[in-house]
PDB file of N, CA and C in Angstrom:
ATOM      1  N   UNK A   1      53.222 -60.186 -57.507  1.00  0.00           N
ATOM      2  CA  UNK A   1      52.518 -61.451 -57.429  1.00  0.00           C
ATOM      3  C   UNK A   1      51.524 -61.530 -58.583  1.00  0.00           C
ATOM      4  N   UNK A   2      51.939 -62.598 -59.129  1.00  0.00           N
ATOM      5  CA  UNK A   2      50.673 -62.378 -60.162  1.00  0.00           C
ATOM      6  C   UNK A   2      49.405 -63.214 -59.953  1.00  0.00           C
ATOM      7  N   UNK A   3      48.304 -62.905 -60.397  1.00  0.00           N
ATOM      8  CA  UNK A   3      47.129 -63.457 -60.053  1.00  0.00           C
ATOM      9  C   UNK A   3      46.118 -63.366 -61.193  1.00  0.00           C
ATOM     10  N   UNK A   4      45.193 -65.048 -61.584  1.00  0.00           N
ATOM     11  CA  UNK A   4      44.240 -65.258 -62.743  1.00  0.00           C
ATOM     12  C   UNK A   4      43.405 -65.293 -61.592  1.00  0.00           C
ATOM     13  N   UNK A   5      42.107 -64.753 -62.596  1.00  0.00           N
ATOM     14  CA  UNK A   5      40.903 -65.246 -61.587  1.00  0.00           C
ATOM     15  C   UNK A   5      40.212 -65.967 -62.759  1.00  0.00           C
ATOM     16  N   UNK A   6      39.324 -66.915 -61.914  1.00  0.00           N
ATOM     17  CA  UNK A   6      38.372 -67.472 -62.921  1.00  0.00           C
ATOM     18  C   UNK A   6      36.941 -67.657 -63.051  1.00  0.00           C
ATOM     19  N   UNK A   7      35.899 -67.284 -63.441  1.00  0.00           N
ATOM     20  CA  UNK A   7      34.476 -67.157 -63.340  1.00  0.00           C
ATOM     21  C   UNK A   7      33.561 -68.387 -63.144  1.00  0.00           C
ATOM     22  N   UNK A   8      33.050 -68.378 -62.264  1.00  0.00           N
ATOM     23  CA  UNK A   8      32.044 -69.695 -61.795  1.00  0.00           C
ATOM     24  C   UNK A   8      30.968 -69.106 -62.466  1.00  0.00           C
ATOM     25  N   UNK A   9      29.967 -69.929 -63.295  1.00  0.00           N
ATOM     26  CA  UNK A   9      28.651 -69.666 -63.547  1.00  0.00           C
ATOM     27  C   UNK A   9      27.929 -69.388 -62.374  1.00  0.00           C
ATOM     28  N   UNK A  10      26.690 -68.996 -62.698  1.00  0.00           N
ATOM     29  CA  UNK A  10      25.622 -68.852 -62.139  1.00  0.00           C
ATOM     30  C   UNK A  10      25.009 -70.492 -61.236  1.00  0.00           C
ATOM     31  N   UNK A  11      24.849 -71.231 -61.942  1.00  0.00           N
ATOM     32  CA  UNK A  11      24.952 -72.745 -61.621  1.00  0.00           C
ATOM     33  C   UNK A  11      25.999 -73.846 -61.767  1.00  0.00           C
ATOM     34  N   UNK A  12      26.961 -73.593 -60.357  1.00  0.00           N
ATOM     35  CA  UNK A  12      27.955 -74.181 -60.460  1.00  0.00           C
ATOM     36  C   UNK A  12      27.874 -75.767 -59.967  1.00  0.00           C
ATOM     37  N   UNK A  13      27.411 -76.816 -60.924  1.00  0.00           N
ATOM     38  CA  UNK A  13      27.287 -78.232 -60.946  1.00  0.00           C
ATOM     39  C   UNK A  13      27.953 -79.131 -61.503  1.00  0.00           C
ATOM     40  N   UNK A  14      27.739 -80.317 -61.745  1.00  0.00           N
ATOM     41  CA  UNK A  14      28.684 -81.059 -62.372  1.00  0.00           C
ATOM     42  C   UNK A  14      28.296 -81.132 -63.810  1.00  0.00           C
ATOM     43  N   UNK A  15      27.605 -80.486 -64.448  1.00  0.00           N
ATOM     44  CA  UNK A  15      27.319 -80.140 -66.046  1.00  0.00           C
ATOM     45  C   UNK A  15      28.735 -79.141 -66.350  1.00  0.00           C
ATOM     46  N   UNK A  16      29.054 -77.991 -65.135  1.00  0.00           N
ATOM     47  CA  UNK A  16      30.355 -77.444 -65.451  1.00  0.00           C
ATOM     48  C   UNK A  16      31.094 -78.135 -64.889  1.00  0.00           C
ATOM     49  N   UNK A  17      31.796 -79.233 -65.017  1.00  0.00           N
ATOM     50  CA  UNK A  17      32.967 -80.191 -64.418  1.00  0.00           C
ATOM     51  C   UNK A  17      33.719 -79.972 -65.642  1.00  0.00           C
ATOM     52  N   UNK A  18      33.488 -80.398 -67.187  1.00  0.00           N
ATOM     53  CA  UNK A  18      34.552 -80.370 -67.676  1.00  0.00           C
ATOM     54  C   UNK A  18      35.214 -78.842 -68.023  1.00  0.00           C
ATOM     55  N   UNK A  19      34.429 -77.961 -68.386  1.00  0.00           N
ATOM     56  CA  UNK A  19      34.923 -76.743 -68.290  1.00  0.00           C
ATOM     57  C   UNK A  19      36.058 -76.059 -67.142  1.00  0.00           C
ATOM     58  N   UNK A  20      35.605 -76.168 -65.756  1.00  0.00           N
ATOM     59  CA  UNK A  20      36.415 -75.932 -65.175  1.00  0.00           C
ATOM     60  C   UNK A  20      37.181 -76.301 -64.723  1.00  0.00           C
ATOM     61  N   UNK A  21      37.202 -77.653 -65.332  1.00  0.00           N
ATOM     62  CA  UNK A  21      38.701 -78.832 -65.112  1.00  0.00           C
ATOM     63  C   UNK A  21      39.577 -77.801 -66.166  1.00  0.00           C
ATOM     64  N   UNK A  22      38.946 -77.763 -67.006  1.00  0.00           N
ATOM     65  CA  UNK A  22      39.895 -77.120 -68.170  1.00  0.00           C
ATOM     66  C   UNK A  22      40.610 -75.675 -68.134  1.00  0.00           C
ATOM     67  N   UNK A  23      39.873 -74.885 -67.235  1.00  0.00           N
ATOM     68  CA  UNK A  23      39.599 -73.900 -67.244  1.00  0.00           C
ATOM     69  C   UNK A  23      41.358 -73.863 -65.698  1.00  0.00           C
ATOM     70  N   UNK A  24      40.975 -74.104 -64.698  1.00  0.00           N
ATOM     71  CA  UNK A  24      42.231 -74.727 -63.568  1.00  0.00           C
ATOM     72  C   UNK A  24      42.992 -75.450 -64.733  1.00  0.00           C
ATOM     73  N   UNK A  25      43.104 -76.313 -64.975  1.00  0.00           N
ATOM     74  CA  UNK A  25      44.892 -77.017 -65.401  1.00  0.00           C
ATOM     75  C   UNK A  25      45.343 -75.956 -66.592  1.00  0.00           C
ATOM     76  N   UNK A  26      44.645 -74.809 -67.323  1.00  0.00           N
ATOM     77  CA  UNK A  26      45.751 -74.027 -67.998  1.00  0.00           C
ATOM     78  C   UNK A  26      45.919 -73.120 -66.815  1.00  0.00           C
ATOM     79  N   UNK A  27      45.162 -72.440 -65.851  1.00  0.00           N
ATOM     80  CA  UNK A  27      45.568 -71.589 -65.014  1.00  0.00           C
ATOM     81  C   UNK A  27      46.960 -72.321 -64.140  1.00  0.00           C
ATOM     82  N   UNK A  28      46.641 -73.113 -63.720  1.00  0.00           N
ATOM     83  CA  UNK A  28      47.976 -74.251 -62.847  1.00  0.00           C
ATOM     84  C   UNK A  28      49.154 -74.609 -63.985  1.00  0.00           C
ATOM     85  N   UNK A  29      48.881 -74.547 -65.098  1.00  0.00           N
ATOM     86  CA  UNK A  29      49.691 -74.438 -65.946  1.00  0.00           C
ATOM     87  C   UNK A  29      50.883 -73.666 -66.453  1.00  0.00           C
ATOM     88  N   UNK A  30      50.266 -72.164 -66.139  1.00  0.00           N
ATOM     89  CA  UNK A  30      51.112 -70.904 -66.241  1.00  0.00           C
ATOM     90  C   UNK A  30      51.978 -70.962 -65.382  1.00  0.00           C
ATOM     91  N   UNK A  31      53.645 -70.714 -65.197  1.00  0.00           N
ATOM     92  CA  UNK A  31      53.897 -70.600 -64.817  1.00  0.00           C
ATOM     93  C   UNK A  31      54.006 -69.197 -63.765  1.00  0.00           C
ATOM     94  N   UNK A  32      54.168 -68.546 -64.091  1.00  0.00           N
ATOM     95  CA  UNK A  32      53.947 -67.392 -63.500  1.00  0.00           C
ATOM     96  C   UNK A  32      52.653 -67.061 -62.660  1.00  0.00           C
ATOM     97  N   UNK A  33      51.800 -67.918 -61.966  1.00  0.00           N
ATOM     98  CA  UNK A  33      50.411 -67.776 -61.061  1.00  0.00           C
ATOM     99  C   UNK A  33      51.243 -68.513 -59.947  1.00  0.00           C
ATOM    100  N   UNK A  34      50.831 -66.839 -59.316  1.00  0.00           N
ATOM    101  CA  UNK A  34      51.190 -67.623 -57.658  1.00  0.00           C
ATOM    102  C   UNK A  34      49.807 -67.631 -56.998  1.00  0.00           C
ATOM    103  N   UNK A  35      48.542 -67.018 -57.015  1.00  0.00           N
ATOM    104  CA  UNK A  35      47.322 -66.773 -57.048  1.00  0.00           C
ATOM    105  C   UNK A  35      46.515 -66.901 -57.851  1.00  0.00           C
ATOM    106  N   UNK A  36      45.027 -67.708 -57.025  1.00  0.00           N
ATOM    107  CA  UNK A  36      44.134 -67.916 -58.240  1.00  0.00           C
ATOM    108  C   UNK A  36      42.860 -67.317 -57.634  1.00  0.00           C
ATOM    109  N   UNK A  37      41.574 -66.595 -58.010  1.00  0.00           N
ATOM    110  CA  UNK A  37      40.642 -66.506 -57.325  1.00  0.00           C
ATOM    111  C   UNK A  37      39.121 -66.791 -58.101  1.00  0.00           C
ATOM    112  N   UNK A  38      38.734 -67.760 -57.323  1.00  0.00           N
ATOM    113  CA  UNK A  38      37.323 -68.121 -57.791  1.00  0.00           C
ATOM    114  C   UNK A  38      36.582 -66.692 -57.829  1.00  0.00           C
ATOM    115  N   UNK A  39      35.935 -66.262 -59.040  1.00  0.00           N
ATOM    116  CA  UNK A  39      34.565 -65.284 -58.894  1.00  0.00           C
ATOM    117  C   UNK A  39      33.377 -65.721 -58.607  1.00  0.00           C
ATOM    118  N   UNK A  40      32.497 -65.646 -57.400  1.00  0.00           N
ATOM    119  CA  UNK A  40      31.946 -66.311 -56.800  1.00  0.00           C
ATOM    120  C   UNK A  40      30.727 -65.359 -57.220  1.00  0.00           C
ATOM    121  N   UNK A  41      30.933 -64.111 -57.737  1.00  0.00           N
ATOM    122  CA  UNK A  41      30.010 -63.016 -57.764  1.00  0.00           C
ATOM    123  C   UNK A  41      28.779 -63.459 -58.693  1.00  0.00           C
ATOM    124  N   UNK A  42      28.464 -64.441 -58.933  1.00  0.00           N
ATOM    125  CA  UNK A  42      27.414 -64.623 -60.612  1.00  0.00           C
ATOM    126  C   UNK A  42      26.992 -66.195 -59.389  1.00  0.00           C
ATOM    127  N   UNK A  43      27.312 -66.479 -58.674  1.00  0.00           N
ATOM    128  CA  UNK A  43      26.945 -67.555 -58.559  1.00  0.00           C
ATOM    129  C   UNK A  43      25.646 -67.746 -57.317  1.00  0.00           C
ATOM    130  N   UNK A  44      24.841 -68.455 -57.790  1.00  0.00           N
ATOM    131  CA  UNK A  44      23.125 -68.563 -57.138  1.00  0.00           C
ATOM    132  C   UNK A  44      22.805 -70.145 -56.733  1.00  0.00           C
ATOM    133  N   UNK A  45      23.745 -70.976 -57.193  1.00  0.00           N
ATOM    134  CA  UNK A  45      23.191 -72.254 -56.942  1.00  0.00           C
ATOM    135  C   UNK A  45      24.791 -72.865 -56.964  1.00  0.00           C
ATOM    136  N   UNK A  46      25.116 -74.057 -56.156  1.00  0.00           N
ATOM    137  CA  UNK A  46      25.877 -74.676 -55.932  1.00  0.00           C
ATOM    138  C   UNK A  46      25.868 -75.999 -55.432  1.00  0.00           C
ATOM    139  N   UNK A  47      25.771 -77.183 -55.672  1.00  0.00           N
ATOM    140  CA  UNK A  47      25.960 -78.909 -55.357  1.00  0.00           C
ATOM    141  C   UNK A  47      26.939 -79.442 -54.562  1.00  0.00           C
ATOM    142  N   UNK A  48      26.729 -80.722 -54.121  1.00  0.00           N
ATOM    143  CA  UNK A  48      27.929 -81.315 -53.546  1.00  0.00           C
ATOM    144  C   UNK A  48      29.070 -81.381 -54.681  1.00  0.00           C
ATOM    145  N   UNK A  49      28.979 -81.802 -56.108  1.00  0.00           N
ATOM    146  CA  UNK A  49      29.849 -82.262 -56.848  1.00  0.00           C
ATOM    147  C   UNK A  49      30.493 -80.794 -57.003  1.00  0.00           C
ATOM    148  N   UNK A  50      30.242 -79.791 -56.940  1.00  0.00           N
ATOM    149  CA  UNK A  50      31.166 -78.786 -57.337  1.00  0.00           C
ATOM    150  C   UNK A  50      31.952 -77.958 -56.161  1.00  0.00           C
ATOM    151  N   UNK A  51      31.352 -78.835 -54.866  1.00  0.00           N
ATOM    152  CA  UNK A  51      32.133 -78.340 -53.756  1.00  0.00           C
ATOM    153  C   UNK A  51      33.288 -79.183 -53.986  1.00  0.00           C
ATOM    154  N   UNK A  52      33.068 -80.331 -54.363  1.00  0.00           N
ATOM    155  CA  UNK A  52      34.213 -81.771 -54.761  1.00  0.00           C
ATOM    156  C   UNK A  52      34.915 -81.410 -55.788  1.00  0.00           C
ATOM    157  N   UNK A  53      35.230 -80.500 -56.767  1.00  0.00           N
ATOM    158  CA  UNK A  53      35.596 -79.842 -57.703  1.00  0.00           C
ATOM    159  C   UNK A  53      36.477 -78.901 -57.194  1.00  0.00           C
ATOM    160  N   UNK A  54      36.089 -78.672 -55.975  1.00  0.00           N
ATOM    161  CA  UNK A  54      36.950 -77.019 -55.733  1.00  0.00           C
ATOM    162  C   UNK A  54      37.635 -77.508 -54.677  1.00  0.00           C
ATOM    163  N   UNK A  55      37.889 -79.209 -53.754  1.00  0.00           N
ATOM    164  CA  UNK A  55      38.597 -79.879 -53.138  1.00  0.00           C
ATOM    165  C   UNK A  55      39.859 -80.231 -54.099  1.00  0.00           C
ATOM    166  N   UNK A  56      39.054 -80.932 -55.006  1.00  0.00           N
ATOM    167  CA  UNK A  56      40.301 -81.059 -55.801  1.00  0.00           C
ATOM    168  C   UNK A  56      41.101 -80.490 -56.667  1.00  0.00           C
ATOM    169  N   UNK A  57      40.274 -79.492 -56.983  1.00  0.00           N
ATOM    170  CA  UNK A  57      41.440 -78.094 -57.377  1.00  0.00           C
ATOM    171  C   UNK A  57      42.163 -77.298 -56.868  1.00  0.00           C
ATOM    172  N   UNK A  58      41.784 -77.136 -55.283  1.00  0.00           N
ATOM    173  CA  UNK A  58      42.651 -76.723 -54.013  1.00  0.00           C
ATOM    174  C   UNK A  58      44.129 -77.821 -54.022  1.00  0.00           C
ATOM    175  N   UNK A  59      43.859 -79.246 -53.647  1.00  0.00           N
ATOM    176  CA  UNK A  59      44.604 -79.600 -53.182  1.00  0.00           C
ATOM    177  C   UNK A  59      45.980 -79.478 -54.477  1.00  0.00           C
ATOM    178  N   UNK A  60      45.595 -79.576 -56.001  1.00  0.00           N
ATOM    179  CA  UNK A  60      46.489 -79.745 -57.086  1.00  0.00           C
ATOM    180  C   UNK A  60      47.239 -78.246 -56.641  1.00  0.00           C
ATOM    181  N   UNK A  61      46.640 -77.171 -56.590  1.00  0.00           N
ATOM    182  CA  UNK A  61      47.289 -75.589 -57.012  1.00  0.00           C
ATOM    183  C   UNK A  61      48.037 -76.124 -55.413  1.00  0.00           C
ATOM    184  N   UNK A  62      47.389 -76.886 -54.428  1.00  0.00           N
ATOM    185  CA  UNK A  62      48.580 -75.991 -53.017  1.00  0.00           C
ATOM    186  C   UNK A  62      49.778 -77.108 -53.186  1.00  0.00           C
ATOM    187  N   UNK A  63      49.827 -77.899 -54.294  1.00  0.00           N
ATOM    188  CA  UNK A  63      50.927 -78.887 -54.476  1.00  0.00           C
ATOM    189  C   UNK A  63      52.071 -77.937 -55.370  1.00  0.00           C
ATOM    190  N   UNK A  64      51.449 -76.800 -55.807  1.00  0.00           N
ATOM    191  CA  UNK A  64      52.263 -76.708 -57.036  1.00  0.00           C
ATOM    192  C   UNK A  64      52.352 -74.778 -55.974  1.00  0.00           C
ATOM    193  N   UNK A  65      52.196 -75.391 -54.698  1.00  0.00           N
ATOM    194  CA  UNK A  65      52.673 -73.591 -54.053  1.00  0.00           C
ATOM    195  C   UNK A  65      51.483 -72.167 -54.250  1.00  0.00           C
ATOM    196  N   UNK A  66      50.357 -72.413 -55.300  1.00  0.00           N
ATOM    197  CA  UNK A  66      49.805 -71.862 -55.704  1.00  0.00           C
ATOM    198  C   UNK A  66      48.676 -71.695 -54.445  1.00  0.00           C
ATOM    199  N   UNK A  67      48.082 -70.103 -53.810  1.00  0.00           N
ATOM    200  CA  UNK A  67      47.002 -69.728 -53.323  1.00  0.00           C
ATOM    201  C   UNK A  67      45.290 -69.861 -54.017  1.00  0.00           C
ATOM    202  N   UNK A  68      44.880 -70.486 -53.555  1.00  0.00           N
ATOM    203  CA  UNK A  68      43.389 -70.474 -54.232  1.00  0.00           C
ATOM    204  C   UNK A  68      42.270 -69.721 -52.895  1.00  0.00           C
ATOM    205  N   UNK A  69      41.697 -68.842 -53.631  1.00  0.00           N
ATOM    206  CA  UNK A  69      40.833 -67.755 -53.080  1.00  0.00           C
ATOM    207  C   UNK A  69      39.423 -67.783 -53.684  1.00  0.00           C
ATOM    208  N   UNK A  70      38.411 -67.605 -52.584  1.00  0.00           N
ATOM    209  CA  UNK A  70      37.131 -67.244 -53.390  1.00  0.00           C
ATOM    210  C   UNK A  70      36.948 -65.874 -53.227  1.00  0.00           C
ATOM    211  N   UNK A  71      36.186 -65.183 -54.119  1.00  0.00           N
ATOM    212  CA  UNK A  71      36.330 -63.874 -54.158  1.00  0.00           C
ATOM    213  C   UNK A  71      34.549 -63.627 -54.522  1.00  0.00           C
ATOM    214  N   UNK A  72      33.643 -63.234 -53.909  1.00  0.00           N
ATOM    215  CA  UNK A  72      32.488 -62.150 -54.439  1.00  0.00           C
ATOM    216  C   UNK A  72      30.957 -62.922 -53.758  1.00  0.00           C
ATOM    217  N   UNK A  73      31.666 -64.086 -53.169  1.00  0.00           N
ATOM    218  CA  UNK A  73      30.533 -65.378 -53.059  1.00  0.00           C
ATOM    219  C   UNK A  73      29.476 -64.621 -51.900  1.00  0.00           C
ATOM    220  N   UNK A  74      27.778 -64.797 -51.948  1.00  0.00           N
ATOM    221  CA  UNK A  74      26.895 -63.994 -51.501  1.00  0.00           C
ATOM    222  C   UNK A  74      26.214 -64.874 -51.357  1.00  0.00           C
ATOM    223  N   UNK A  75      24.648 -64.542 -50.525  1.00  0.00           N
ATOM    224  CA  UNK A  75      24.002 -65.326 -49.883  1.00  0.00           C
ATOM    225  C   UNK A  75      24.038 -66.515 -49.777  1.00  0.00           C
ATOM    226  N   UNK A  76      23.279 -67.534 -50.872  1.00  0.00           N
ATOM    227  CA  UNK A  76      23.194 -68.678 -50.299  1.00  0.00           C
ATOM    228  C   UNK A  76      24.253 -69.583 -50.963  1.00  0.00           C
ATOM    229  N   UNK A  77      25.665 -69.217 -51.711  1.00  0.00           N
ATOM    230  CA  UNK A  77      26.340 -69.752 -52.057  1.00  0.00           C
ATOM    231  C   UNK A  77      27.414 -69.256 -50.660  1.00  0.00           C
ATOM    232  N   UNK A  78      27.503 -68.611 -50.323  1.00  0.00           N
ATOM    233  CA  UNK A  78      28.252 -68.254 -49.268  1.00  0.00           C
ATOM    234  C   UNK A  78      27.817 -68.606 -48.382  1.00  0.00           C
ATOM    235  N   UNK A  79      26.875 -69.191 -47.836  1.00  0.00           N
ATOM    236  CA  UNK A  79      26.288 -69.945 -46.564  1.00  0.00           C
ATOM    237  C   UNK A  79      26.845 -71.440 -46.663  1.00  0.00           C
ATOM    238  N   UNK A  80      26.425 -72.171 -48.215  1.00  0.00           N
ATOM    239  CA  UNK A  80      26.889 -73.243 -48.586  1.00  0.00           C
ATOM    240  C   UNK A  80      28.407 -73.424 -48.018  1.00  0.00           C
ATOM    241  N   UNK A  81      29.214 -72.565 -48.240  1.00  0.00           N
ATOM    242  CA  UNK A  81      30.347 -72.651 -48.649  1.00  0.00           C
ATOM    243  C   UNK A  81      31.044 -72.774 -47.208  1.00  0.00           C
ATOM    244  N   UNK A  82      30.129 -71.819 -46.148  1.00  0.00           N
ATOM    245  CA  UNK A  82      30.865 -71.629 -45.024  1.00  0.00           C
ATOM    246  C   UNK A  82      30.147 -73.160 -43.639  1.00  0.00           C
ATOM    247  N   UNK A  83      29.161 -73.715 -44.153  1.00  0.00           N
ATOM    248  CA  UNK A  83      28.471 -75.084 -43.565  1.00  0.00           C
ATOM    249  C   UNK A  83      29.622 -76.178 -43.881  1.00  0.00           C
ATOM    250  N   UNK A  84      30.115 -75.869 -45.386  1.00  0.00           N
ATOM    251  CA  UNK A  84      30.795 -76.745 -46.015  1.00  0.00           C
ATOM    252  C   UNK A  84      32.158 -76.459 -45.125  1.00  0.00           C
ATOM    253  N   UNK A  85      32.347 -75.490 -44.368  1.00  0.00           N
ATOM    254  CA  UNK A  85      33.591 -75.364 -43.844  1.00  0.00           C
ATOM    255  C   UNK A  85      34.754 -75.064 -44.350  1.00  0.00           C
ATOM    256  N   UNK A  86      34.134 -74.364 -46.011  1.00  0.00           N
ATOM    257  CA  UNK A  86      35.233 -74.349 -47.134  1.00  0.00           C
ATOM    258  C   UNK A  86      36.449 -72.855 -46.720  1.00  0.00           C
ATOM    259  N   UNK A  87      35.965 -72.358 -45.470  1.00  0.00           N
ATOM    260  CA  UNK A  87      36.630 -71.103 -44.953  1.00  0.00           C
ATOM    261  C   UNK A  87      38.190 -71.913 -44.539  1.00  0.00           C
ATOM    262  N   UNK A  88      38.297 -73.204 -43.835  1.00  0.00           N
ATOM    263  CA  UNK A  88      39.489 -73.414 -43.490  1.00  0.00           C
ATOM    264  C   UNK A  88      39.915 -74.041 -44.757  1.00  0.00           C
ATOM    265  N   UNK A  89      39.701 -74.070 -46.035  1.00  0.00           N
ATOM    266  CA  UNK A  89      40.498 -74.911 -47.512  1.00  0.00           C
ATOM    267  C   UNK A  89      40.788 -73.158 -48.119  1.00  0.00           C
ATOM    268  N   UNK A  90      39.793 -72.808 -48.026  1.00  0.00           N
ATOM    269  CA  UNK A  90      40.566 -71.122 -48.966  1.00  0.00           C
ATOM    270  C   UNK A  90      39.607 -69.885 -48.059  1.00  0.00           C
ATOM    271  N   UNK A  91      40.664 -68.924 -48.790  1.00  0.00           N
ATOM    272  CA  UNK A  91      40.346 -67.369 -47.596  1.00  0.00           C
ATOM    273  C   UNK A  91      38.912 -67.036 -48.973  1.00  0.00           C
ATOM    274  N   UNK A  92      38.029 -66.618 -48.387  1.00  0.00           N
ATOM    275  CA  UNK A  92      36.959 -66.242 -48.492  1.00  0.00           C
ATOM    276  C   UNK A  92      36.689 -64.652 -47.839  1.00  0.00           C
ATOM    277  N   UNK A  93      36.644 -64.204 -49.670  1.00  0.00           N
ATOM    278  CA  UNK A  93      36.449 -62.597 -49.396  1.00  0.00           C
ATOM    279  C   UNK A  93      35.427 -62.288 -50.329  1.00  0.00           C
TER     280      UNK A  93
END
């Protein structure tokens, strides 16, 4: 199985929208990704717009068969994440 992961800043907002638009459509691009995993490990601050970012990058990769995973996410981005209910959109490890 192959698997990209990809690095969330430290402040994941909508200042990084175009980056990680860019950053997902070459990963969704490759053919060969059956797995993708957010690095959640660097990240300290998080917004509504970048929870809306990671809706709509879920729904593109599970069109195209592709797993999307968060991987490293800690205190208060991981509280965010689990209020947000983002545990039933991707497995959270």
């Amino acid at each position: 199985m192959s698997e990209k992961t990809i690095q969330v800043p430290e402040r994941f907002d909508f200042s990084y929208h175009k980056q990680f638009t860019d950053q997902y459509q070459a990963v969704l691009n490759d053919s060969g990704i059956k797995e993708i995993a957010l690095d959640f490990s660097k990240v300290g601050y998080l917004d509504s717009s970048a929870l809306g970012m990671m809706v709509l990058f879920q729904k593109k990769a599970k069109q195209m068969n592709i797993k999307v995973r968060i991987r490293g996410a800690r205190e208060s981005a991981k509280e965010i994440l689990q209020i947000a209910n983002f545990d039933r959109l991707f497995e959270i490890a």
